[in-house]
N, C-alpha and C. Protein backbone atom coordinates (compact mmCIF):
# COMPACT_ATOMS: atom_id res chain seq x y z
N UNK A 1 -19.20 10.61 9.87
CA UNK A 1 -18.82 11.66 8.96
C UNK A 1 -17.35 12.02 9.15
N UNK A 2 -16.86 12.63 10.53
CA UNK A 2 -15.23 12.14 10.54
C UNK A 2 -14.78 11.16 10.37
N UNK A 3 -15.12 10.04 10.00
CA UNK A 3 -14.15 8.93 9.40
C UNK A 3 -14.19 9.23 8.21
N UNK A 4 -15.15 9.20 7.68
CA UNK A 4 -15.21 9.84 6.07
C UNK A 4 -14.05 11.13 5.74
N UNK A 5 -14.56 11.98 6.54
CA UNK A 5 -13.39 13.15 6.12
C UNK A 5 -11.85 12.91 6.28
N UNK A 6 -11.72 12.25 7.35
CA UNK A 6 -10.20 11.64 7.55
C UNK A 6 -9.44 10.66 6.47
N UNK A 7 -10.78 9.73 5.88
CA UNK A 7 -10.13 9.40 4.96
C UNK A 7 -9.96 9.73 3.54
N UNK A 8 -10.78 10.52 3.53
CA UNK A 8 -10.42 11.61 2.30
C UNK A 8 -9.59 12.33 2.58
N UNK A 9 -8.75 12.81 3.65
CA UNK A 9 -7.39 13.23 3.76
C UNK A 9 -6.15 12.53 3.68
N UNK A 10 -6.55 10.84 4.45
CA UNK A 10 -5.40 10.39 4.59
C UNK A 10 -5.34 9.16 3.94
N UNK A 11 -6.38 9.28 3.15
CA UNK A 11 -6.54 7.59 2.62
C UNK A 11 -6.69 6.00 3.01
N UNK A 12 -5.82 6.34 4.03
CA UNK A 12 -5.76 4.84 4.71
C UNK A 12 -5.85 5.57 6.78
N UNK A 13 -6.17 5.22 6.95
CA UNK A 13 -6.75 4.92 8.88
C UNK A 13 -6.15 3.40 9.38
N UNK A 14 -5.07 3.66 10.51
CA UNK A 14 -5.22 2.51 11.30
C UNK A 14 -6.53 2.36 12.43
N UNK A 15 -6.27 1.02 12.86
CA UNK A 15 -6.79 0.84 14.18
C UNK A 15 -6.91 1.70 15.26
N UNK A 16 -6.13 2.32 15.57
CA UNK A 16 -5.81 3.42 16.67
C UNK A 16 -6.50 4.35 16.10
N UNK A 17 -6.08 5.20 14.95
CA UNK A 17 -6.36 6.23 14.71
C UNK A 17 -8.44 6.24 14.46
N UNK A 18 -8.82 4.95 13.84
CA UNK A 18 -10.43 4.93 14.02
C UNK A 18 -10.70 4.97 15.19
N UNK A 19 -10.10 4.90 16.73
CA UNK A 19 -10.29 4.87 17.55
C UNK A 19 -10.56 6.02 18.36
N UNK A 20 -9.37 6.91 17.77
CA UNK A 20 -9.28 8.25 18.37
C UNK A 20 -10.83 9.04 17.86
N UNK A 21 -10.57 8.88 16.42
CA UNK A 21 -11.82 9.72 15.95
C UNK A 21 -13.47 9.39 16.44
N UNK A 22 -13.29 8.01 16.89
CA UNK A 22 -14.71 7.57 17.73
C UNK A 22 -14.80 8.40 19.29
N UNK A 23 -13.54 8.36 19.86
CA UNK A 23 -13.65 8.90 20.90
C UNK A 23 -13.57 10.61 21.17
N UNK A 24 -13.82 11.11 19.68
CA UNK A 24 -13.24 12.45 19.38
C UNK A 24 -12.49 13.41 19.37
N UNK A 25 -11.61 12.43 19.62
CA UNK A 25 -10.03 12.94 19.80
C UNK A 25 -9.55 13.69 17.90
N UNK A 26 -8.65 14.78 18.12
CA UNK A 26 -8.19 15.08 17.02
C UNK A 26 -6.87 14.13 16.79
N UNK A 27 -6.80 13.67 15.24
CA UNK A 27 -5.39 13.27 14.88
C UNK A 27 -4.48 14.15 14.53
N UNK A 28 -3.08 13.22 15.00
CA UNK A 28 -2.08 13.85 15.13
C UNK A 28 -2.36 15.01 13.40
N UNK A 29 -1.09 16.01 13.07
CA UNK A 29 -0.99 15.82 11.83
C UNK A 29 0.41 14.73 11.08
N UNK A 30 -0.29 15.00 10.06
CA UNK A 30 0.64 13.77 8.98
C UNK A 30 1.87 14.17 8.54
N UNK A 31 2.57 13.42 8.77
CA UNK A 31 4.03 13.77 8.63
C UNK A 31 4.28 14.27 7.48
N UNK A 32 4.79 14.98 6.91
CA UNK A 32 5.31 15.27 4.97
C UNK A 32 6.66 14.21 5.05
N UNK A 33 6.19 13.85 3.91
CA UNK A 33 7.42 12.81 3.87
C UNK A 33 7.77 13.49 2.63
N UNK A 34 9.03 13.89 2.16
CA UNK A 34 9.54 14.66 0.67
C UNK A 34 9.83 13.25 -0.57
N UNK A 35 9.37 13.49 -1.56
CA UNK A 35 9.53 12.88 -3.09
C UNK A 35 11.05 12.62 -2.74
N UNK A 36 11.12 11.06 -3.22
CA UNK A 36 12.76 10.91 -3.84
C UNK A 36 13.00 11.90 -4.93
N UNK A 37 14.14 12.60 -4.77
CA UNK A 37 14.34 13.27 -6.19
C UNK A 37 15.10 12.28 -6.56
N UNK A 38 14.94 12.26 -8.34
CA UNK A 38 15.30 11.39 -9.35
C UNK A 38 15.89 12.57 -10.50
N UNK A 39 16.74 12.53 -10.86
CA UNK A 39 17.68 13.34 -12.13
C UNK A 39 16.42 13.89 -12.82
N UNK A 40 15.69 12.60 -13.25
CA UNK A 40 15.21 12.89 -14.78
C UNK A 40 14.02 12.85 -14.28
N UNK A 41 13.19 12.22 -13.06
CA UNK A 41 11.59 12.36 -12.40
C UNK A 41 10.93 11.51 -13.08
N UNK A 42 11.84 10.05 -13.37
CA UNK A 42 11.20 9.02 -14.29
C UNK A 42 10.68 7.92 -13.46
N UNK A 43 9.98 7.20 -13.00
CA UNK A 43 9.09 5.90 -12.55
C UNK A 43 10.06 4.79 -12.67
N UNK A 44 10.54 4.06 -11.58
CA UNK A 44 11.14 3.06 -12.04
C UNK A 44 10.07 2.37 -12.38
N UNK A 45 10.07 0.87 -13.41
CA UNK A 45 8.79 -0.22 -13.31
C UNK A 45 10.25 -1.25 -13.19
N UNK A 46 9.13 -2.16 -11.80
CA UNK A 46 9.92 -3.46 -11.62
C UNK A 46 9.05 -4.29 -13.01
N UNK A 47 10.05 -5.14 -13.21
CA UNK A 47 9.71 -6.28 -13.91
C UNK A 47 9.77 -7.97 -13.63
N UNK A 48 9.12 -8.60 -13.84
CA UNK A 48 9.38 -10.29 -13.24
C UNK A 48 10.97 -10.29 -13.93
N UNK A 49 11.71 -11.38 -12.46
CA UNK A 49 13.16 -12.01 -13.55
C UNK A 49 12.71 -13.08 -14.64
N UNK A 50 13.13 -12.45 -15.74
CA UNK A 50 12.79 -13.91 -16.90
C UNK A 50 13.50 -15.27 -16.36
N UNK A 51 12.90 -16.19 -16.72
CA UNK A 51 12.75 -17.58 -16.33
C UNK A 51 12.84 -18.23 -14.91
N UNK A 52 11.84 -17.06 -14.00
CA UNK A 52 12.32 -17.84 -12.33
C UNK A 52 10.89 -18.95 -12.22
N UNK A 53 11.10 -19.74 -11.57
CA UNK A 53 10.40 -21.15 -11.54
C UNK A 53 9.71 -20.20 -10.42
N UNK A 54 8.41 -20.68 -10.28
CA UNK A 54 7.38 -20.37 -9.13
C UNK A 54 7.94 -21.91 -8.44
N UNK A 55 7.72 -21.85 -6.70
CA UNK A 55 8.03 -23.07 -5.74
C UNK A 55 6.67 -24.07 -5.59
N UNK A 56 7.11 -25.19 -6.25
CA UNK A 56 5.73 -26.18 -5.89
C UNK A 56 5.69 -26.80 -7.08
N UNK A 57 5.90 -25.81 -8.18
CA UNK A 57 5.20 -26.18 -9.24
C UNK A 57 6.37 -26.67 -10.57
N UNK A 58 6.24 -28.53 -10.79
CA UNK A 58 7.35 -28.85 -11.74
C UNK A 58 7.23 -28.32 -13.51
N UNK A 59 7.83 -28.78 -14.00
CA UNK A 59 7.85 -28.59 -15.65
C UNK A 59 6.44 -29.01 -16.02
N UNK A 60 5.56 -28.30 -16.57
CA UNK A 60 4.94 -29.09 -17.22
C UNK A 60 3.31 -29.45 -16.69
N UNK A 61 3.50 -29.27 -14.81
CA UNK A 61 2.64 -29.08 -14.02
C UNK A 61 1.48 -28.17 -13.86
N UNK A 62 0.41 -28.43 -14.25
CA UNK A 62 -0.64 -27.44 -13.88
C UNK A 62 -1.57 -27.07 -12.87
N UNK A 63 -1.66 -25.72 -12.21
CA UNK A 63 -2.43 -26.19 -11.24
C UNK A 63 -3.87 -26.73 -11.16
N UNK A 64 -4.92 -27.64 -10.20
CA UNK A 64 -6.03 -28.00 -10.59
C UNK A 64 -7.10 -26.49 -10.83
N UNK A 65 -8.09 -26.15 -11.26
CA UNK A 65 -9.05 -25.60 -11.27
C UNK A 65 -9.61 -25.15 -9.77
N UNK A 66 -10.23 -24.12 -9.52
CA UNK A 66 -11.29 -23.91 -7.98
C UNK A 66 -12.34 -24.41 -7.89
């Protein structure tokens, strides 16, 4: 049930930290890390570079099926 609640706080658990909570140790608390501020509070989106070749694979080449 504390692993459950921990990760409904913190989302993600390392190794260590499932460790502590088995041995019933309290975790640390979580650091606040502050939002980049951005001018305008807009999302960058990355995009693929148009025309980069994937490595392996020539002109024309398909890969086989699984």
């Amino acid at each position: 049930m504390r692993i459950a609640e921990s990760l409904l706080e913190r989302e993600i658990l390392d190794g260590n930290e499932v460790m502590q909570i088995i041995k019933g140790d309290t975790l640390p608390p979580m650091p606040i890390v502050p939002p980049k501020d951005s001018a305008d509070h807009t999302q960058q989106v990355l995009r693929p570079e148009p025309n980069r070749r994937l490595p392996g694979l020539s002109e024309g080449e398909r890969p086989q099926p699984a």
